[in-house]
Protein backbone atom coordinates (compact mmCIF):
# COMPACT_ATOMS: atom_id res chain seq x y z
CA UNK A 1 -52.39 -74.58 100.67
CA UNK A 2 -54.72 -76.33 103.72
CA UNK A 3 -54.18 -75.72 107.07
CA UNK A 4 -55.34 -78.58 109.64
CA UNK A 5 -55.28 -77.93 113.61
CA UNK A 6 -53.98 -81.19 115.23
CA UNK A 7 -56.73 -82.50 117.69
CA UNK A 8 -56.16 -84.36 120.85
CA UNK A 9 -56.33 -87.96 120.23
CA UNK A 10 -55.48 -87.43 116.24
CA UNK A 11 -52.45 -89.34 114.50
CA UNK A 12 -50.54 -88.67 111.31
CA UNK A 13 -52.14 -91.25 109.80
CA UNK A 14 -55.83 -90.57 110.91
CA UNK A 15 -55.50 -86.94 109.54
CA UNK A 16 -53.77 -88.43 106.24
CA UNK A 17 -56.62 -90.75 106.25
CA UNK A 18 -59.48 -87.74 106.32
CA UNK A 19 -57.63 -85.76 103.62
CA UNK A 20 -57.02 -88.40 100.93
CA UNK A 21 -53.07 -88.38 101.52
CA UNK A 22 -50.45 -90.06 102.80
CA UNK A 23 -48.37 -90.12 106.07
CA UNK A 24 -45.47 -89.94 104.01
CA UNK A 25 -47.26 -86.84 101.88
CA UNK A 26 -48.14 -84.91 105.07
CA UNK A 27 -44.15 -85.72 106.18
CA UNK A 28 -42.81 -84.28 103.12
CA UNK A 29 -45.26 -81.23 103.42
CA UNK A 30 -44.19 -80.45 107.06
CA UNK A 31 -40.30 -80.21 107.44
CA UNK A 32 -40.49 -79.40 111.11
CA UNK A 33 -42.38 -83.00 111.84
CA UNK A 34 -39.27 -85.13 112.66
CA UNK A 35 -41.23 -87.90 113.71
CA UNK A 36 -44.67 -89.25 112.61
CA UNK A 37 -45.81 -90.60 115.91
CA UNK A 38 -45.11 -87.12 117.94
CA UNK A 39 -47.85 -84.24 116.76
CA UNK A 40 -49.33 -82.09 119.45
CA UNK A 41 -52.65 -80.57 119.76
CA UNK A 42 -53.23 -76.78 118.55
CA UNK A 43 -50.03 -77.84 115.91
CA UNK A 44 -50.70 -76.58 112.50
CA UNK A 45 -49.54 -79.10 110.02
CA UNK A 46 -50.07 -78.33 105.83
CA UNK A 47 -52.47 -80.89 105.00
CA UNK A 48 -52.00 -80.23 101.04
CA UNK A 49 -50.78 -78.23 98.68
CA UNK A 50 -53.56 -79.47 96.12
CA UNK A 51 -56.33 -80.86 97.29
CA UNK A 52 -58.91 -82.29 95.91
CA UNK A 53 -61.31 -80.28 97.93
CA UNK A 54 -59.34 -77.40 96.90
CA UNK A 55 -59.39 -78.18 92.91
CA UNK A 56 -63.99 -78.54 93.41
CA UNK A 57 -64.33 -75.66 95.13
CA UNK A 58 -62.07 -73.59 92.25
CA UNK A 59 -63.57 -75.44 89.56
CA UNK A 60 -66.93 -74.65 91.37
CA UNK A 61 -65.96 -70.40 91.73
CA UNK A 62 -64.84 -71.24 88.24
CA UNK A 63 -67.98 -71.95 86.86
CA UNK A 64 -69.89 -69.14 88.31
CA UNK A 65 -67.57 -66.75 87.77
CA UNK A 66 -67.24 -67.93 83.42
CA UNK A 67 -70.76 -67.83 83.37
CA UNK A 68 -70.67 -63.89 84.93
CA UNK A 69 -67.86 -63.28 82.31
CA UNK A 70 -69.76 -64.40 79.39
CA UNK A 71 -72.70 -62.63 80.08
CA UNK A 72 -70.68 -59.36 80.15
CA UNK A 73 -69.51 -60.44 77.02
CA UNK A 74 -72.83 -61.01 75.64
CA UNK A 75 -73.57 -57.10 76.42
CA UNK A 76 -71.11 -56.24 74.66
């Protein structure tokens, strides 16, 4: 799950916009958010619950961490 720190001056929408989602996504994700046009700075709102940014940087621990495991295996 990502976290995201409402800044002065950001929207629902412009922080939908930077993460690839939707206003109605981010809605969904935060129950307490009754309305779209009212976040306050220093709220935490869950951006996603499967990001893309998320999904590279697993595949990319992934990677290193197969390539680790199947030189272990190749010692054996």
């Amino acid at each position: 799950m990502m976290y995201y720190t409402v800044q002065s001056g950001d929207s629902l929408h412009s922080i939908a916009v930077a993460y690839n989602t939707t206003v109605s996504n981010l809605m969904s994700l935060n129950s307490q958010i009754s309305n779209p046009n009212q976040i306050y700075p220093g709220e935490r709102i869950k951006v996603s619950s499967s990001s893309h940014w998320a999904k590279k940087t697993k595949s990319w621990k992934k990677k290193s961490s197969s390539s680790t495991s199947s030189s272990h295996k190749h010692h054996r």
